[in-house]
N, C-alpha and C. Protein backbone atom coordinates (compact mmCIF):
# COMPACT_ATOMS: atom_id res chain seq x y z
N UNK A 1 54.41 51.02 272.55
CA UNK A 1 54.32 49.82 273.35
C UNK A 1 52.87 49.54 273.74
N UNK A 2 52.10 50.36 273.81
CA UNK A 2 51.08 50.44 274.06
C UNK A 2 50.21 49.42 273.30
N UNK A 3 50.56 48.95 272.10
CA UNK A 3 49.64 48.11 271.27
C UNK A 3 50.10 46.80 271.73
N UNK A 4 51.06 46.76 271.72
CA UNK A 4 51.71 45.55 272.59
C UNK A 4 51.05 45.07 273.55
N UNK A 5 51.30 45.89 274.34
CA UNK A 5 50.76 45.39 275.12
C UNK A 5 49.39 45.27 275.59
N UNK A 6 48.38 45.93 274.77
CA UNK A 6 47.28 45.74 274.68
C UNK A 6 46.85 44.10 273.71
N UNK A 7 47.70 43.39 273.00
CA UNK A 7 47.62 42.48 272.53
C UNK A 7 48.16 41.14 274.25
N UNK A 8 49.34 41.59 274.52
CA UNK A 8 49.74 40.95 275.59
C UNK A 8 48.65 40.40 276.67
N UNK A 9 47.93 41.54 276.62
CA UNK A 9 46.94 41.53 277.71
C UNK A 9 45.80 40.26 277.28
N UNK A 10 45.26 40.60 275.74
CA UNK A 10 44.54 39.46 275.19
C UNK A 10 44.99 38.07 274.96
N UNK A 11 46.03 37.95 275.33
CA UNK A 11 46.66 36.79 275.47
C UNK A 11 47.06 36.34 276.69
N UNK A 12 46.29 37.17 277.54
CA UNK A 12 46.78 36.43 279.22
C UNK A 12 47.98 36.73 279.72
N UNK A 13 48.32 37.60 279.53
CA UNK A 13 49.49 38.18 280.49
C UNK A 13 48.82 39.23 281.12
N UNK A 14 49.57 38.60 282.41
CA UNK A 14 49.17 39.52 283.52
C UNK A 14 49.52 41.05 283.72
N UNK A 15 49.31 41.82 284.21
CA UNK A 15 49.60 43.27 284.41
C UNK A 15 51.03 43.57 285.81
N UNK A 16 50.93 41.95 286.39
CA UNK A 16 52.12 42.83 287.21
C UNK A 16 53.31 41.57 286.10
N UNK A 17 53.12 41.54 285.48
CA UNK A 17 54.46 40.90 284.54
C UNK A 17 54.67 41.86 283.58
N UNK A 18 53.66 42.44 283.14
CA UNK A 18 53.56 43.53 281.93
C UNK A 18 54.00 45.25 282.65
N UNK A 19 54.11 44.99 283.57
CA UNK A 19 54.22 45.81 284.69
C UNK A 19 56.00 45.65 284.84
N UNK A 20 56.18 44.71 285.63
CA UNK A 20 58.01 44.22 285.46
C UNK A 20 58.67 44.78 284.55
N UNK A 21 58.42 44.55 283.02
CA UNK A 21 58.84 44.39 281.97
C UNK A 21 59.78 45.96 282.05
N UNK A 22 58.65 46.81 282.79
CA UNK A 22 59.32 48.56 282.49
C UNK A 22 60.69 48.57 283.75
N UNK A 23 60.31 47.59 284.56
CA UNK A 23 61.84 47.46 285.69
C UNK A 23 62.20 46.14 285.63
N UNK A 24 63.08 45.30 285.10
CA UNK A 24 63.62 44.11 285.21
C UNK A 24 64.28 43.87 286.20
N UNK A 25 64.67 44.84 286.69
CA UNK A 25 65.77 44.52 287.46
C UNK A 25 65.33 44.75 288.74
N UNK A 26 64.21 45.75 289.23
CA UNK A 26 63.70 45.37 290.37
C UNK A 26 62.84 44.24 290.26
N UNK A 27 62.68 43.28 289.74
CA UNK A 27 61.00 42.36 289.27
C UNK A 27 61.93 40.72 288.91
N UNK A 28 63.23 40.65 289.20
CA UNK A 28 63.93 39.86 288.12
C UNK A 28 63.46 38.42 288.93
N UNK A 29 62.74 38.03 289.93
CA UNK A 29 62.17 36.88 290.82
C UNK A 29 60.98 37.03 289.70
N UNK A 30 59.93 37.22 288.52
CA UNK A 30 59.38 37.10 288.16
C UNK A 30 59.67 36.55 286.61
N UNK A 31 61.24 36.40 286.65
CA UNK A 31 61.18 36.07 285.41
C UNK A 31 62.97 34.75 285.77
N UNK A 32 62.65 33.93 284.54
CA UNK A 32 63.42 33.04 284.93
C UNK A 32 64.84 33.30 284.43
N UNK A 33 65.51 32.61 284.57
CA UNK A 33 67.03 32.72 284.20
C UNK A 33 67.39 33.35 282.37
N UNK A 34 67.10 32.26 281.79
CA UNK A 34 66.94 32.26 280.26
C UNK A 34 65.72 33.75 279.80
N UNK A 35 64.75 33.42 280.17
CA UNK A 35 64.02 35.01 280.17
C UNK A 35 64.63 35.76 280.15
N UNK A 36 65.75 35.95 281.56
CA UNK A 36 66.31 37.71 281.31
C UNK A 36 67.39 37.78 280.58
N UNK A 37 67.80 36.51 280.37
CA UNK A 37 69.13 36.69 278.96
C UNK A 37 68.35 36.93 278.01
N UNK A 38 67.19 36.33 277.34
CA UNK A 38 66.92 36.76 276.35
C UNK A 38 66.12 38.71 276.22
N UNK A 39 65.60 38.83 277.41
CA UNK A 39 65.24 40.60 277.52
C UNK A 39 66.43 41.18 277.47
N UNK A 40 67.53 40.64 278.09
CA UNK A 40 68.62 42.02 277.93
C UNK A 40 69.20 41.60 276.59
N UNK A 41 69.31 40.66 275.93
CA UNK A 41 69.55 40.64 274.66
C UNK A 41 68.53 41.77 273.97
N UNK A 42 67.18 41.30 273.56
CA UNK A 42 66.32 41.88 273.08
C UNK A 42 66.65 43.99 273.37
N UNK A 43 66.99 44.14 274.61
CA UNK A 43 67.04 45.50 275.25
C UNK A 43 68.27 45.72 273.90
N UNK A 44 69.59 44.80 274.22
CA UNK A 44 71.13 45.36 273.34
C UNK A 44 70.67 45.13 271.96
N UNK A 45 70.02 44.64 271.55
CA UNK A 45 69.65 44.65 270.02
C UNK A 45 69.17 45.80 269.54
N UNK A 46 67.56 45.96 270.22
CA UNK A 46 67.08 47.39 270.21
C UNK A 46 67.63 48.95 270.17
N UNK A 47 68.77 48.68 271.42
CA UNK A 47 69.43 49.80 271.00
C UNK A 47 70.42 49.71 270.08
N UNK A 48 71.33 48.67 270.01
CA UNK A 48 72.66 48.99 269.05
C UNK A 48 72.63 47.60 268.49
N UNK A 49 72.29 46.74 267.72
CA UNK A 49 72.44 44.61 267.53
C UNK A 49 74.04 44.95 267.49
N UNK A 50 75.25 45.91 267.14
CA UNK A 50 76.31 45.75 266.79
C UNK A 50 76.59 45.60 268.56
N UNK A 51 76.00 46.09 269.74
CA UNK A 51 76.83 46.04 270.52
C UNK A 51 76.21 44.90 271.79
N UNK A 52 76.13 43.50 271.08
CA UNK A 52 76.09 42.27 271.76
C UNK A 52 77.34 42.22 272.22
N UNK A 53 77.03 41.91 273.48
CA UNK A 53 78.65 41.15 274.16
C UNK A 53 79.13 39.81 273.65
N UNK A 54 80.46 39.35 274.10
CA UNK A 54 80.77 38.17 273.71
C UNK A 54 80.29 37.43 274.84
N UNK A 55 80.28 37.72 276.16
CA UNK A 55 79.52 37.53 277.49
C UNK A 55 77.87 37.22 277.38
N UNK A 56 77.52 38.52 276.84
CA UNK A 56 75.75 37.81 276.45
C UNK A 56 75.68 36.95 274.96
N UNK A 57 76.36 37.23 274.12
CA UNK A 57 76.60 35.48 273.38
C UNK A 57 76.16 34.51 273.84
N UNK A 58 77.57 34.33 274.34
CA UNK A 58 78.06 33.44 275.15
C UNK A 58 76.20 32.54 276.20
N UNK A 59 75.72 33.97 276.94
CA UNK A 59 74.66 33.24 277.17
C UNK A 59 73.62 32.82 277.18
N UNK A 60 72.89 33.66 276.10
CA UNK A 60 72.16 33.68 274.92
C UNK A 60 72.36 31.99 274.31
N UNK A 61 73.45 31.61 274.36
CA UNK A 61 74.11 30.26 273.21
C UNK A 61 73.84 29.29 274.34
N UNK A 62 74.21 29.13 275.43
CA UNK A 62 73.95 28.40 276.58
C UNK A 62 73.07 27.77 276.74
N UNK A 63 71.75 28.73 276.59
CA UNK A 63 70.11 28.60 276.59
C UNK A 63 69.20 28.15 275.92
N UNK A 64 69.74 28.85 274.50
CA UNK A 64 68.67 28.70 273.69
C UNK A 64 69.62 27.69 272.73
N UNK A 65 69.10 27.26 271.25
CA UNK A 65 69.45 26.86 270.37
C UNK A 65 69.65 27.87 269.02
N UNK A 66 70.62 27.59 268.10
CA UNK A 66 70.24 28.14 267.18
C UNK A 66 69.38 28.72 266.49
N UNK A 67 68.29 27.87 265.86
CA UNK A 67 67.01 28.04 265.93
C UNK A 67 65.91 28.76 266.77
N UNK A 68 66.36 28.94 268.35
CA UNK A 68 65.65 30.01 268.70
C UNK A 68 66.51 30.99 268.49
N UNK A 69 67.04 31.35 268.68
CA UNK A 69 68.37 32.22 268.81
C UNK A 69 67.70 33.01 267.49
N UNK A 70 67.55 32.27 266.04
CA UNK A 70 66.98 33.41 265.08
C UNK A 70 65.49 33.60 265.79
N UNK A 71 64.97 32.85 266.11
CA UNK A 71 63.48 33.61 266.30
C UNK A 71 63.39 34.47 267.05
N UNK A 72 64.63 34.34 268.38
CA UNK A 72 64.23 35.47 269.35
C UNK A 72 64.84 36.51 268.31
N UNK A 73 65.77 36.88 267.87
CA UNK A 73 66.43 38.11 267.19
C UNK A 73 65.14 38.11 265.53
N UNK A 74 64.19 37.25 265.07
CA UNK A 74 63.56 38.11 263.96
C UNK A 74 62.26 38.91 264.52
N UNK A 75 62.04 38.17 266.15
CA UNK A 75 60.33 38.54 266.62
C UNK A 75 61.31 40.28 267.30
N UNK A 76 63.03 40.44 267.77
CA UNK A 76 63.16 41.58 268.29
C UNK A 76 63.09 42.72 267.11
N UNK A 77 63.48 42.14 265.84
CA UNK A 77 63.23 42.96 264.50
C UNK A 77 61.76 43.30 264.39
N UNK A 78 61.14 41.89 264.22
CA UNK A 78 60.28 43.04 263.57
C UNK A 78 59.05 43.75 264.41
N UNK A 79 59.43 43.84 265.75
CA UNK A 79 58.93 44.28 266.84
C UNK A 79 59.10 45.92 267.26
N UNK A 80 60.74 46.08 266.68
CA UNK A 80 61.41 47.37 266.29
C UNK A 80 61.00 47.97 265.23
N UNK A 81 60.55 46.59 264.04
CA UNK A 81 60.17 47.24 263.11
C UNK A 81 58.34 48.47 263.12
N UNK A 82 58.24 47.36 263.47
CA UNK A 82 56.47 47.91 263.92
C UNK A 82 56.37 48.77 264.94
N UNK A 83 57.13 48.95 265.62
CA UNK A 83 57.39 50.12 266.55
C UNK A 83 57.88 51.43 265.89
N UNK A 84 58.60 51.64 265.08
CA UNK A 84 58.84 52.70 264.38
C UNK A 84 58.09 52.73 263.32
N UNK A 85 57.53 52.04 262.31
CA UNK A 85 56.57 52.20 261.73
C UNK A 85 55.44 53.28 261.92
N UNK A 86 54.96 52.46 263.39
CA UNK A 86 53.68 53.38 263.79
C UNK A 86 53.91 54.17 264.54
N UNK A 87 55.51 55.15 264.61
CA UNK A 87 55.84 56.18 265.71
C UNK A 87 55.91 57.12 264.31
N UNK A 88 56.64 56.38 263.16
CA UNK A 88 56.98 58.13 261.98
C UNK A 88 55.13 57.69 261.38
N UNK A 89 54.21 57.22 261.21
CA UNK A 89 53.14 57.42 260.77
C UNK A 89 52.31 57.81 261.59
N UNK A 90 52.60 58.59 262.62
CA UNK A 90 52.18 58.16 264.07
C UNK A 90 50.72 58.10 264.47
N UNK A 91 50.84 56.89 264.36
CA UNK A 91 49.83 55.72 264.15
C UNK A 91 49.59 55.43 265.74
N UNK A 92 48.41 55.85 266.34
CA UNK A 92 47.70 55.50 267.90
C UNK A 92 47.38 53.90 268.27
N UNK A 93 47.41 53.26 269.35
CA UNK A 93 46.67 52.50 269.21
C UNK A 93 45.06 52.55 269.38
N UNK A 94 44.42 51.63 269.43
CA UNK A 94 42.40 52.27 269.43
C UNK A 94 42.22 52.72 270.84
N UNK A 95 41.76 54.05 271.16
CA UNK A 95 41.28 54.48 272.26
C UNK A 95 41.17 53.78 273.62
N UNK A 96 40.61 52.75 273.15
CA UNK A 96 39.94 51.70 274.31
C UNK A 96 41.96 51.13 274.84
N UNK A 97 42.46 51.32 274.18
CA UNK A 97 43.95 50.43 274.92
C UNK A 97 44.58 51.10 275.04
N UNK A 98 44.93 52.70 274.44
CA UNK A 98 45.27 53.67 275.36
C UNK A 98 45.00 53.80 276.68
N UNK A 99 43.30 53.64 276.46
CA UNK A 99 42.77 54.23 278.32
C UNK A 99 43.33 53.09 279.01
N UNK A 100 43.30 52.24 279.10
CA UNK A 100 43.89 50.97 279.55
C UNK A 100 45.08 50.93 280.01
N UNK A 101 46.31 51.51 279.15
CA UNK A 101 47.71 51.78 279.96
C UNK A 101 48.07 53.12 280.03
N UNK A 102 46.64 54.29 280.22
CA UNK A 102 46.89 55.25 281.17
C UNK A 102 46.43 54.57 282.76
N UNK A 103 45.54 54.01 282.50
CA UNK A 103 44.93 53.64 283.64
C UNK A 103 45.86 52.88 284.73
N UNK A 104 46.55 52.20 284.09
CA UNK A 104 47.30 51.70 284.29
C UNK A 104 49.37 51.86 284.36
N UNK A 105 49.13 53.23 284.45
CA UNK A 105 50.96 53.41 284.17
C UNK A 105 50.99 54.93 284.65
């Protein structure tokens, strides 16, 4: 996560949102309605995509459109993808963004 969020950071996200992200559920006034359907989607994908509810469907479908609906589920792929990638090659991020979310975590 660490590269992540060292990219996150270069893109202007803040540190107490990037911060949230590790507790949603204490932090959930920082993020909007549709946001946390789509994180706890993103969370049930990550661990199991077979074990979406018909409930988070349901509101996942509410929110978004089709069309996002694939983008949020190809950016949670290949996000998983690149995450395991560089965990079996185990691939660091550059020094400088390590120290950064020790410094920070």
């Amino acid at each position: 996560m660490a590269a992540h969020t060292a990219l996150a950071r270069q893109l202007g996200v803040s540190e107490e949102l990037l911060d949230a992200l590790y507790h949603i559920d204490q932090h959930r006034h920082l993020f909007t309605e549709r946001e946390q359907i789509a994180l706890q989607y993103a969370e049930v994908v990550t661990t199991s995509g077979q074990d979406v509810s018909e409930n988070l469907w349901d509101e996942l479908q509410a929110c978004s459109d089709d069309g996002e609906i694939v983008e949020i589920t190809t950016v949670i792929g290949l996000f998983n993808f690149f995450n395991r990638f560089a965990d079996a090659l185990q691939i660091d991020p550059p020094a400088k963004s390590r120290q950064k979310d020790k410094d920070n975590g």
